[in-house]
Every structure is written in C-alpha cells, then in structure tokens.
Protein backbone atom coordinates (compact mmCIF):
# COMPACT_ATOMS: atom_id res chain seq x y z
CA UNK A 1 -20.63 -16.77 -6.35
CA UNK A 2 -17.29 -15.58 -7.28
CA UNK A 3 -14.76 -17.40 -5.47
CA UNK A 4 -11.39 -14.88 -4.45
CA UNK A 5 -7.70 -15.72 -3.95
CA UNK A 6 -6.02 -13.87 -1.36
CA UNK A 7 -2.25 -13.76 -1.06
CA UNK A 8 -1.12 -11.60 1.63
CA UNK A 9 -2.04 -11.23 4.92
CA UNK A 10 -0.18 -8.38 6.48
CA UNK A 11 -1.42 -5.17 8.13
CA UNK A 12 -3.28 -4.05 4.77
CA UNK A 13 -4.04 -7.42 3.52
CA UNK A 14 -5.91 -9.13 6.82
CA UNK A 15 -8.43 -6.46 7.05
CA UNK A 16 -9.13 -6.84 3.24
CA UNK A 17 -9.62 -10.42 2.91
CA UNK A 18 -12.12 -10.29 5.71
CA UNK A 19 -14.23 -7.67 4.14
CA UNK A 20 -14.48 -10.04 1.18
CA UNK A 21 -15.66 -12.88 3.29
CA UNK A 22 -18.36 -10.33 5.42
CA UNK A 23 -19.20 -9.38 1.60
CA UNK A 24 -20.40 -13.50 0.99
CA UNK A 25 -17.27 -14.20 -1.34
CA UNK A 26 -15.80 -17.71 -0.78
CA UNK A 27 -12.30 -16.93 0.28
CA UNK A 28 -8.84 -19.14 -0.41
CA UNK A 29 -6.00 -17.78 1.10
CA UNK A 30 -2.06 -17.83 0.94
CA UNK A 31 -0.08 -15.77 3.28
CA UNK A 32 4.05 -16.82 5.26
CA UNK A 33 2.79 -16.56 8.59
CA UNK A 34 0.77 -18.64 10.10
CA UNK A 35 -1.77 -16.83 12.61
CA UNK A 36 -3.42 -14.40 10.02
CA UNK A 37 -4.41 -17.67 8.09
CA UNK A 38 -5.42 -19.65 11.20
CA UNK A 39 -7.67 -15.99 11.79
CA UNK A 40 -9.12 -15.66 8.43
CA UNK A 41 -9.99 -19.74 8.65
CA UNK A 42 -11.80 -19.43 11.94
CA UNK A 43 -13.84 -16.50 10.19
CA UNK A 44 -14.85 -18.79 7.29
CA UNK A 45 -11.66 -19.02 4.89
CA UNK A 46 -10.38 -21.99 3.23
CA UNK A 47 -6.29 -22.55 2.42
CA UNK A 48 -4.98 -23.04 -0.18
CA UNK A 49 -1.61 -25.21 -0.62
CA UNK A 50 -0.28 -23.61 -3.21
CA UNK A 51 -0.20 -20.42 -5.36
CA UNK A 52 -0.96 -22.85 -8.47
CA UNK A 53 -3.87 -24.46 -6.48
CA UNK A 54 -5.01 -20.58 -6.04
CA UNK A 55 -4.76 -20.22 -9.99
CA UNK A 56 -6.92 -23.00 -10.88
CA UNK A 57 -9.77 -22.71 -8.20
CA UNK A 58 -10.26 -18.92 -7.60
CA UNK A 59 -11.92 -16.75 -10.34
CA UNK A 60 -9.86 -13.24 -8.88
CA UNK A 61 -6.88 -13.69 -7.05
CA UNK A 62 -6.15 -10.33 -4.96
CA UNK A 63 -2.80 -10.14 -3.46
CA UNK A 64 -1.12 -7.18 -0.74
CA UNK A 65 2.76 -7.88 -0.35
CA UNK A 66 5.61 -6.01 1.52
CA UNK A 67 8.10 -5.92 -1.30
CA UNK A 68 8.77 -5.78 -4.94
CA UNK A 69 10.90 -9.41 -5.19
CA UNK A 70 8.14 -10.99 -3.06
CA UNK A 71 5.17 -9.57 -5.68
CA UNK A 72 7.50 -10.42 -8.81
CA UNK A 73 7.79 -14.01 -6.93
CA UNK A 74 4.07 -14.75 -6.48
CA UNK A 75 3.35 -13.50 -9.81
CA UNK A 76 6.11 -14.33 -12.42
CA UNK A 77 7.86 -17.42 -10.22
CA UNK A 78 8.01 -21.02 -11.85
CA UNK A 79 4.89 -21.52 -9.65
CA UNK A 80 3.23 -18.03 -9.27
CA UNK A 81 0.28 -16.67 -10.28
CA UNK A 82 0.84 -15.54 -13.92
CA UNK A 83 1.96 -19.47 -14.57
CA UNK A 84 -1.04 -20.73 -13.71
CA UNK A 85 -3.34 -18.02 -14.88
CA UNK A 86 -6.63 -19.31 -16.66
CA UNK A 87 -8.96 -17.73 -19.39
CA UNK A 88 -11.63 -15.64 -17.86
CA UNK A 89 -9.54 -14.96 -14.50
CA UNK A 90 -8.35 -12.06 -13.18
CA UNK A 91 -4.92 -11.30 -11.40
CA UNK A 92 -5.41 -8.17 -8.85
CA UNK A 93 -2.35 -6.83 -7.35
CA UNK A 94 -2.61 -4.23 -4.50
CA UNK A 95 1.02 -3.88 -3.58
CA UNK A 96 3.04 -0.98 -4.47
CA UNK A 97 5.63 -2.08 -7.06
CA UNK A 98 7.20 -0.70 -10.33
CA UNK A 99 4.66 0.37 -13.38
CA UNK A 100 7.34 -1.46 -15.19
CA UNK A 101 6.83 -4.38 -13.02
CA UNK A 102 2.80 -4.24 -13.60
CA UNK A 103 3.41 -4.26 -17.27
CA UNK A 104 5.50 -7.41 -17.07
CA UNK A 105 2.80 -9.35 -14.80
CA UNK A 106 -0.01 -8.01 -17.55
CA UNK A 107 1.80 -9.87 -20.42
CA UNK A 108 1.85 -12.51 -18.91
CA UNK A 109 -1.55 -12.92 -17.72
CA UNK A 110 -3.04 -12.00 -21.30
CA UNK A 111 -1.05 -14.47 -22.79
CA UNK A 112 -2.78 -17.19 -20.96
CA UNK A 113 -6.17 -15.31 -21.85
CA UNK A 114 -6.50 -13.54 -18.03
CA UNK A 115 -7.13 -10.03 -17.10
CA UNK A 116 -4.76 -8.25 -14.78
CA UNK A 117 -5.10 -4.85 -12.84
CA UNK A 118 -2.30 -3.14 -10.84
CA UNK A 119 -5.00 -1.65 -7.86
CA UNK A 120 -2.59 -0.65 -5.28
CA UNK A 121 -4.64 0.49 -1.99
CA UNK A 122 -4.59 4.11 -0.26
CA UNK A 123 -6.20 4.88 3.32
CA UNK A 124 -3.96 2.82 5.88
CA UNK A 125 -5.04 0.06 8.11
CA UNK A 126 -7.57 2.23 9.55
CA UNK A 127 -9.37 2.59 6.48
CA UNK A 128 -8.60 -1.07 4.95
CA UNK A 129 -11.05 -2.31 8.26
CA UNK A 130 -13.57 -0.33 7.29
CA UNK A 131 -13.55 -1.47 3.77
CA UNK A 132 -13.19 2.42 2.26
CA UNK A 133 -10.09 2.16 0.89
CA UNK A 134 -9.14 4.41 -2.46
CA UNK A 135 -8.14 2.01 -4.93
CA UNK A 136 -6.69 3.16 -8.44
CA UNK A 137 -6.12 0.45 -10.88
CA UNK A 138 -4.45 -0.06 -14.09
CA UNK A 139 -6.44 -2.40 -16.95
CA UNK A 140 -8.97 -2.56 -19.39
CA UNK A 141 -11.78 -1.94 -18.49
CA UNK A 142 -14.05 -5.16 -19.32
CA UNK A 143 -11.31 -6.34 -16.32
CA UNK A 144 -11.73 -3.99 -14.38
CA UNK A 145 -15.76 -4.30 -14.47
CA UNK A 146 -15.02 -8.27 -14.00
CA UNK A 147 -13.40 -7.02 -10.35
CA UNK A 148 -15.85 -4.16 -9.41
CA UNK A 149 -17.60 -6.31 -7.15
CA UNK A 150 -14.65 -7.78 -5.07
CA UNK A 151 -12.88 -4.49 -5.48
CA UNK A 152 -16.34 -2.71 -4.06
CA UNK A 153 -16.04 -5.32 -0.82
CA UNK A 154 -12.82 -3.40 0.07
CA UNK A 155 -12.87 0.09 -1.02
CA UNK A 156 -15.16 3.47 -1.28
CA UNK A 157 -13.33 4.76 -4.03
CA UNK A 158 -12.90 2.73 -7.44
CA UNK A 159 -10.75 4.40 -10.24
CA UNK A 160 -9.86 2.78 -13.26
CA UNK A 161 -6.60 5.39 -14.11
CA UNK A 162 -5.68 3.72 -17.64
CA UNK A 163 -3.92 0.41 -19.02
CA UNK A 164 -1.87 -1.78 -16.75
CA UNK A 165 0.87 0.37 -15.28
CA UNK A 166 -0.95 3.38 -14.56
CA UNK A 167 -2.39 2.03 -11.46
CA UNK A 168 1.26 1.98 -9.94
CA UNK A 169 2.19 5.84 -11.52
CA UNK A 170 -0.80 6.74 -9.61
CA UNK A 171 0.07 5.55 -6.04
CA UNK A 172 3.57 6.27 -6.26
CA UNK A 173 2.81 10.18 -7.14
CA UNK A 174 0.25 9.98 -4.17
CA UNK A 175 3.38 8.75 -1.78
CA UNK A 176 5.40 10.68 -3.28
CA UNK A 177 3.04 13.71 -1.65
CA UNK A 178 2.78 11.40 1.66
CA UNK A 179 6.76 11.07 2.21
CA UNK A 180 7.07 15.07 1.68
CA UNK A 181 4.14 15.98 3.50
CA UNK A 182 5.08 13.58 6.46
CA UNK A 183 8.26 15.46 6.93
CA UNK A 184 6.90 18.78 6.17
CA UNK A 185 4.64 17.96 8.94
CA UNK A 186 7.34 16.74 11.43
CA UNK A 187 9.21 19.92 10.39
CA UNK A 188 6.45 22.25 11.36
CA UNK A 189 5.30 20.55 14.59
CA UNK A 190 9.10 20.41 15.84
CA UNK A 191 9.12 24.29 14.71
CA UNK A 192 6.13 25.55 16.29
CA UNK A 193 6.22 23.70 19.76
CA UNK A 194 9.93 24.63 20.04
CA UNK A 195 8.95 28.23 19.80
CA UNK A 196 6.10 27.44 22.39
CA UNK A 197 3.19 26.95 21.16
CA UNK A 198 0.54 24.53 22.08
CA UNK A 199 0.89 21.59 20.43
CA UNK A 200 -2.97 20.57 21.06
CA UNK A 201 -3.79 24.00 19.70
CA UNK A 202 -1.27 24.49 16.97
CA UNK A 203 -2.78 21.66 15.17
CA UNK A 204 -6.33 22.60 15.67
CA UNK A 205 -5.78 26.06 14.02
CA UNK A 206 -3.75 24.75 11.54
CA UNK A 207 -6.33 22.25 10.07
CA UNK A 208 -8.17 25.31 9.10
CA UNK A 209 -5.67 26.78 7.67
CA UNK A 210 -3.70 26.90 4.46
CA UNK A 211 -1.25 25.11 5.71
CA UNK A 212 -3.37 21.77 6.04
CA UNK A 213 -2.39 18.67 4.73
CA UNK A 214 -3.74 15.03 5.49
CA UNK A 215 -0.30 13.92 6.59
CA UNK A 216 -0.43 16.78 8.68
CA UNK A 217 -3.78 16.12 10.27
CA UNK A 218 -2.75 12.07 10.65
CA UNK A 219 0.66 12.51 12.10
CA UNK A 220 -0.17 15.41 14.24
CA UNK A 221 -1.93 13.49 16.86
CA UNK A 222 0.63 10.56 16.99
CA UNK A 223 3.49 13.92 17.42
CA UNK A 224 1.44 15.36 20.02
CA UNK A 225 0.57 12.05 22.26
CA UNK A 226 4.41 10.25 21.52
CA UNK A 227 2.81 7.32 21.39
CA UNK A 228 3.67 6.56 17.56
CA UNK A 229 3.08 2.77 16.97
CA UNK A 230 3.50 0.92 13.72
CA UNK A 231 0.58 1.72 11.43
CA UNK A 232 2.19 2.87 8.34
CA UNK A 233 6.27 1.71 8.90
CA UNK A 234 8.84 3.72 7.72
CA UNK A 235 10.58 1.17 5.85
CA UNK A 236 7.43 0.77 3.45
CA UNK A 237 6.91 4.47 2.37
CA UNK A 238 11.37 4.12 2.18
CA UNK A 239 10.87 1.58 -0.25
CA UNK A 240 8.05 3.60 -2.44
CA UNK A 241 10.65 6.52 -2.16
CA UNK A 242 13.10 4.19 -3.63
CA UNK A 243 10.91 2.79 -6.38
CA UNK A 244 9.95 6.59 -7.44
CA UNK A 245 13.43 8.13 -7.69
CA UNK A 246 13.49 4.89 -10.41
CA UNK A 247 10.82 5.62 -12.02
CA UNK A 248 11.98 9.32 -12.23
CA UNK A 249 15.67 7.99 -13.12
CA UNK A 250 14.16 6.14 -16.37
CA UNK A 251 11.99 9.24 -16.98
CA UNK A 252 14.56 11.89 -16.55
CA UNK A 253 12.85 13.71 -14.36
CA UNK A 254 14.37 15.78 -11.55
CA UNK A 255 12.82 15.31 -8.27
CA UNK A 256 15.65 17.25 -5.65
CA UNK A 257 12.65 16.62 -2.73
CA UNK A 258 12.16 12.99 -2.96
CA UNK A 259 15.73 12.57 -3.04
CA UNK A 260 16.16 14.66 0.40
CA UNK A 261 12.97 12.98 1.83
CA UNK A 262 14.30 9.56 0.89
CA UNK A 263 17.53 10.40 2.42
CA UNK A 264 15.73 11.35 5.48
CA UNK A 265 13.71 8.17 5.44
CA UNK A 266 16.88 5.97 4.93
CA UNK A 267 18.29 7.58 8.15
CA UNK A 268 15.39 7.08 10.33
CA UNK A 269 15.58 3.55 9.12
CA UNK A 270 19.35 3.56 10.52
CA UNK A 271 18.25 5.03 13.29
CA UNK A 272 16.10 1.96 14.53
CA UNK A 273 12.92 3.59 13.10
CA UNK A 274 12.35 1.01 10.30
CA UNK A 275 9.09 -0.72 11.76
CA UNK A 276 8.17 2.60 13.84
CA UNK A 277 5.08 4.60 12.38
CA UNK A 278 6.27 7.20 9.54
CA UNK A 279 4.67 10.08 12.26
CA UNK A 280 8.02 8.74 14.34
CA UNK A 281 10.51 10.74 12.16
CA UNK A 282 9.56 13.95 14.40
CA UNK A 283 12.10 12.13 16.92
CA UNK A 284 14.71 12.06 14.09
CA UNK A 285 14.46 16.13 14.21
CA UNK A 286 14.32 16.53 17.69
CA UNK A 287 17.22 14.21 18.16
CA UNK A 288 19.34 16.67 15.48
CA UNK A 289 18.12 19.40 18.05
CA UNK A 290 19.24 18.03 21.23
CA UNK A 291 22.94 16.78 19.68
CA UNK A 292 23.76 19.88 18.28
C-alpha cells in the first residue's frame, strides 16, 4: 500500500490527512503544532521526525501550508522535501503559492528523478471533511496518474490543468473571482437590508436569480446570522490577492478590481479582521456607514 507524507495540519490540511488514513493509506505526518499530530496519531498516524525522514519513507508526500516562505521552506530548505526527493516519488503541494514558485520546486524534484504536482485545494473546510474537494494540479501526467489514488481519498473533482505551474494559475484566477465576489456580496447585502429588505428573503430570491454567485450563497448566511467565525480567514484570501497582483505585475496585465479588493482586504486586516471569516468584511461596510 502506498505509504503518504503529510506536512500540514491546519484547518485544510487535518481534515485531508484523515481522509487518507479512512481511505487505508499508511500515514506519516509533519505539522508545528502539536495537537493536530497528537489527533491524527490517536486515529492511526505515525510521525515523522523530520521532513528528510518523510522523503525517504513515504512514496507521496502531500503538504497544505499557510504561506509562501513556509512552502518554499519545506520544499527547497537545506532539509526540505525537494533535497531529499527519491526516484519514483512524488512531491504534492496543495498550498496556494506562486506558479513561479511551483516551477522552481518541479526542477528540483525531476532532477532527483521525482514527480511533482502543484494541486492546490478548492471547497473550504467544509468540503475538505467530506473528502470532495476540487483539486487542479499542475504535472505530467504519468505523475499525476501516480497520485490519482491519494488525490481521489481527498477530493470529488481531479483536474490535471497542464505542466507544473498551471495548477497555481488555476486557483489563483478562481480566488481571484472569490475575493471580488466576497465583496460584491457584502456590498449587496449591506445595500439591500439598508433599504429594508429582508435579509432572510433577499437572499432566497436572489439565489435564483442572475445575480447569484457561490460567494454570495456562502457568505449570505454568515451576513444574515452575525455569527461569522473563522472558516476561510481574511488574511489567507489577502495573501492570494497579493500573490495575483504579482503574477499580473510580471504579466502586464491590468487588474484595477483586485487591486481595490486587495486594498479592501488589507484594511479589514487592520481593522482586527485578519483571522475573522472573509463573510466578516460586511462589518467593514457597515462600519464606513455608521462613521460617516
């Protein structure tokens, strides 16, 4: 039986590494904090002590991390993943991070003979405990068929979008829609409760309606209740805004609304927001209502 390295075991990454033990894989894992590992040990896990002791025993390694430096760390560090790569392996990252990023992490592993995909994750927490995540990787494909059956433990929807980079290109153009939906939808709820409407109602008709959107239809009910919690933070979809306007920097590519919706984001991170659900930034609005 394949044996998996996990890396990671944050909001996204818990649920996922769990789904690969339920699914019979022999799990190692890595993660900084110390009760998601004691969790995924008392549900049949085994530690690893090192990233390079991950390298040699697992035949995929899978890792979910909160930031670019931490993924270029565990990948391209003295003593990451890429160093101790092995013929026959595969490297699966499902972080967000730069395609340019990806590309460097691919070298690397193919010059030690090991496959590499960039599969970052869509669906949320919610869906990453159900094991129907959409994943979209980057990678040839005789890698990518190597990983179908880990990647099929955690997600509903498999896409192999091109070579290693394009996995990235394709989740940051789907946050890109998330960030501007999220505060097209905060913009519209604030709007049409303000002017009295029902807020129950208003989101019922509009999920009929042209105007749907998922962000709409996932934020709406946190809006509505006020009781926003910490799902999807802020400062994660603030840091895909960031890597995006990058990407579209090196590209040349004007992109006037991810610039205003980052700004927005960066200000609801000033604001105390950072760790708050992205559905918060409704309070943001209302706030600019109230003080002016």
């Amino acid at each position: 039986m394949t044996t998996v390295g996990f890396v990671g075991l944050g909001r996204m990454g818990k649920p996922m590494a769990l789904n690969l033990l339920r699914a019979g894989f022999p799990v190692l894992v890595v993660s900084r904090s110390r009760p998601p590992v004691e969790a995924l040990i008392s549900a049949g896990a085994e530690e690893s002590v090192s990233l390079a002791d991950m390298a040699e025993r697992a035949d995929a390694v899978c890792t979910c991390l909160p930031d670019v430096p931490t993924s270029e760390a565990v990948f391209l560090g003295a003593d990451g993943l890429a160093a101790h790569a092995r013929a026959g392996q595969v490297l699966i990252e499902h972080s967000t991070i730069a395609p340019s990023l990806a590309e460097r992490v691919g070298e690397e592993a193919a010059q030690r003979g090991a496959g590499y995909l960039d599969a970052p994750v869509s669906g949320g927490v919610e869906r990453a405990e159900s094991g129907t995540l959409t994943i979209m990787a980057g990678g040839e494909e005789r890698h990518f068929d190597a990983a179908r059956p880990v990647l099929e433990a955690m997600g509903a929807s498999l896409n192999l979008v091109g070579p290693v980079g394009q996995g990235s290109v394709v989740k940051l153009t789907n946050q890109l829609l998330v960030g501007i939906h999220t505060v097209a939808a905060c913009e519209a709820f604030l709007f049409g409760t303000s002017s009295g409407a029902d807020g129950e109602q208003l989101l019922d008709v509009l999920s009929t309606s042209w105007g749907a959107s998922n962000m709409l239809t996932r934020n709406g009910p946190m809006m509505l209740s006020g009781d926003y919690g910490s799902l999807a933070p802020v400062r994660l979809l603030a840091k895909d805004l960031g890597l995006i306007e990058d990407a579209a920097s090196d590209l040349g590519i004007p992109l006037p609304l991810v610039q205003r919706t980052r700004a927005f984001f960066d200000e609801g991170m000033a604001r105390g927001l950072g760790e708050a659900d992205i559905s918060s930034l409704v309070t943001l609005l209302a706030s600019r209502v109230q003080s002016g």
